[in-house]
Every structure is written in C-alpha cells, then in structure tokens.
C-alpha atoms as a PDB file:
ATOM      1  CA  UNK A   1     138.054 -24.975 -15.480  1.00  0.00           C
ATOM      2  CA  UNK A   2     140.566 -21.905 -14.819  1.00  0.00           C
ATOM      3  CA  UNK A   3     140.365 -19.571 -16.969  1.00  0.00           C
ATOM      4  CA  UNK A   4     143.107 -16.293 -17.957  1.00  0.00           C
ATOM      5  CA  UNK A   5     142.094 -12.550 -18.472  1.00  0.00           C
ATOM      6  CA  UNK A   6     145.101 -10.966 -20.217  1.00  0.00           C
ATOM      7  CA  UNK A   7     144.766  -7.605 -20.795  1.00  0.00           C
ATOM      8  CA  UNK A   8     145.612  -6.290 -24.005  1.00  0.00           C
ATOM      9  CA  UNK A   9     146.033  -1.999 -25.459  1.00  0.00           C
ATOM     10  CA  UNK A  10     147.528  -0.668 -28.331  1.00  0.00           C
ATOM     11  CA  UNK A  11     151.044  -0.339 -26.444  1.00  0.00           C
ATOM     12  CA  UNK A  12     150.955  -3.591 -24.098  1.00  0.00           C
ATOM     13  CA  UNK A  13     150.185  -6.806 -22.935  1.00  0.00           C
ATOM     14  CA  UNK A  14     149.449  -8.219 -19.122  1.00  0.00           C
ATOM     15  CA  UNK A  15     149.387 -11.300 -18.521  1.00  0.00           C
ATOM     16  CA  UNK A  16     147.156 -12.909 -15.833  1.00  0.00           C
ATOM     17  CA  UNK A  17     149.572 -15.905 -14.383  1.00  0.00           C
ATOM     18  CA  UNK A  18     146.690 -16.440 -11.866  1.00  0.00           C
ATOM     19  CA  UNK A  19     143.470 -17.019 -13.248  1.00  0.00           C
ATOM     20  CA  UNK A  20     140.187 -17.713 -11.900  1.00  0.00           C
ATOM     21  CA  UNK A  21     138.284 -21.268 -11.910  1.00  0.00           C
ATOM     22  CA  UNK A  22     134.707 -21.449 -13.350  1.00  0.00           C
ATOM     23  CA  UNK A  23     131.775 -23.711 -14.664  1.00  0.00           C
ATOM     24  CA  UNK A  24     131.895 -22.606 -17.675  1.00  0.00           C
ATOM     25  CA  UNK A  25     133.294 -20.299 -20.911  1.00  0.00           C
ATOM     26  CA  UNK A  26     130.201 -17.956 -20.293  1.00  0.00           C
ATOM     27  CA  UNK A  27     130.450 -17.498 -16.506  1.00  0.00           C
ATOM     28  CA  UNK A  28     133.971 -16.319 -17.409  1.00  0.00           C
ATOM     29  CA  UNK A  29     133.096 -14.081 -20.063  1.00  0.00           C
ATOM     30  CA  UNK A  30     130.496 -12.491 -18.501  1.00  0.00           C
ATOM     31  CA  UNK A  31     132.927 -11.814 -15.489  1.00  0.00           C
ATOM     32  CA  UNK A  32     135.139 -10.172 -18.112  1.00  0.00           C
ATOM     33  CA  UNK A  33     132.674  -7.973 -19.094  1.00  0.00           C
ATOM     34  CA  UNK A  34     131.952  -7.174 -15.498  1.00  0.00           C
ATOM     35  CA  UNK A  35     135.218  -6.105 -15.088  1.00  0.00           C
ATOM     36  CA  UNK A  36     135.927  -4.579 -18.196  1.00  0.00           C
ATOM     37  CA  UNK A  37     133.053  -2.009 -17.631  1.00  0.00           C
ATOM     38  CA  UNK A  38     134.327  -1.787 -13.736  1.00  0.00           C
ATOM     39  CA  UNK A  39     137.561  -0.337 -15.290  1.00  0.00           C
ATOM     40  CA  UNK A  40     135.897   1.562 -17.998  1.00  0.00           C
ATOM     41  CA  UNK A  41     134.049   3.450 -15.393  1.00  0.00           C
ATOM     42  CA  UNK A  42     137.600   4.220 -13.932  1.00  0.00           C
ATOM     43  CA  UNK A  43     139.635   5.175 -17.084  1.00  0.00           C
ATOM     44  CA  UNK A  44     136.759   7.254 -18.301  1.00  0.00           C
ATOM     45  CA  UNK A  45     136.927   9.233 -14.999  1.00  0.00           C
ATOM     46  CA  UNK A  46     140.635   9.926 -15.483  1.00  0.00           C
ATOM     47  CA  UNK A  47     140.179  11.102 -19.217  1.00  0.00           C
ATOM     48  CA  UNK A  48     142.090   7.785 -20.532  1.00  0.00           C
ATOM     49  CA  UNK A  49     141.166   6.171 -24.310  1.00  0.00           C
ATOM     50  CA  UNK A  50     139.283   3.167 -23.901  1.00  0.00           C
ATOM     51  CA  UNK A  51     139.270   2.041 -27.090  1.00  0.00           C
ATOM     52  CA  UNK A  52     142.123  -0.678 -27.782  1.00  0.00           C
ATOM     53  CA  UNK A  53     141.632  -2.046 -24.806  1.00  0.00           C
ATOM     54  CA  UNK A  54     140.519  -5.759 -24.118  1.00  0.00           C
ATOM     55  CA  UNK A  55     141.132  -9.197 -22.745  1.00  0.00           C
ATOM     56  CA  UNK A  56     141.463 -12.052 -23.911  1.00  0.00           C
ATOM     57  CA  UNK A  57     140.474 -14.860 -22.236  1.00  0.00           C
ATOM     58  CA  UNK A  58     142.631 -18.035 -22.527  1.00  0.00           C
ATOM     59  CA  UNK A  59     143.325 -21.491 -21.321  1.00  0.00           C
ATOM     60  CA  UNK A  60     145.797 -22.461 -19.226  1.00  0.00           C
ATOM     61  CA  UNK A  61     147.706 -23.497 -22.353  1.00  0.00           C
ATOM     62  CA  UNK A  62     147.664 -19.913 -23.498  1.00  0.00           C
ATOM     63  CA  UNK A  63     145.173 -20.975 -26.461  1.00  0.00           C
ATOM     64  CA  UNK A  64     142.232 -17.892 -26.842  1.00  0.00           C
ATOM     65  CA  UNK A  65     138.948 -18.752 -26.051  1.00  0.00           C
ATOM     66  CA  UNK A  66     137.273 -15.737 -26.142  1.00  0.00           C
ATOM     67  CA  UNK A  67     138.058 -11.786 -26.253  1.00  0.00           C
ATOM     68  CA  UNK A  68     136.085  -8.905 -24.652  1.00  0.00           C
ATOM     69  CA  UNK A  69     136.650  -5.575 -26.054  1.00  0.00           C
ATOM     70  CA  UNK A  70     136.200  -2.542 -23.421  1.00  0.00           C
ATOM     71  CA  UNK A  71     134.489  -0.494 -25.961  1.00  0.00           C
ATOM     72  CA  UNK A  72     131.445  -3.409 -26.086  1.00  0.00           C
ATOM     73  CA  UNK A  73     130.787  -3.423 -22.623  1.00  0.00           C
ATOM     74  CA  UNK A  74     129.706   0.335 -22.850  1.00  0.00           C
ATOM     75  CA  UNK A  75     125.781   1.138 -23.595  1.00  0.00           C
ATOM     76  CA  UNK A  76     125.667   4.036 -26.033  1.00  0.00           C
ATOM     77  CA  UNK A  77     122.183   4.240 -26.655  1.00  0.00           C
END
C-alpha cells in the first residue's frame, strides 16, 4: 500500500505527491517517526521550534490514517 507523509507546522502545509509503498500502517508509521526524529535532530541544531510540527500520514485518497507529532519522537527522560 503507498502511503503519504505530509508535513504539517503552525504556518504550513507540504504535501508529499510521492509517497512511499509499504506492508503495512505500522511499517509506515514507524518510518515517520524515523524521520521525524532525523529532522528533529536537525532543527534542534539550528535553534528552530519543534513543537507544531508533524505529519500526517494519509492514503492516496488524502483520507488520514495516522499522525506523528515531532515532539513524541523525542525521549525526555
């Protein structure tokens, strides 16, 4: 099944006209969370807000499957 990652902040909204194919809803949320922390690791390096930040992941027909919020892919322990 393909699956879309948009990306959504506070102020915008890309959308992923690509996607990627996988098994299964899980195999693509954990690669959103792979990701997500991937560019976590990046904005919190350049001093950006992470918070707002997240993707959504949809179906081909736009519906939302699943979302994946940048600030829940970051260990604070």
């Amino acid at each position: 099944m393909r699956f879309f990652f948009h990306l959504r902040d506070v102020n915008s909204y890309e959308v992923d006209h690509e996607g990627i194919e996988f098994p299964t809803l899980a195999q693509a949320v954990a690669e959103a969370r792979r990701a997500a922390r991937e560019m976590v690791a990046e904005l919190v390096l350049h001093d950006v807000v992470v918070d707002g930040r997240t993707f959504e992941i949809t179906e081909n027909d736009g519906s939302i499957l699943a979302t994946v919020a940048f600030k829940d892919v970051v260990r604070m322990e």
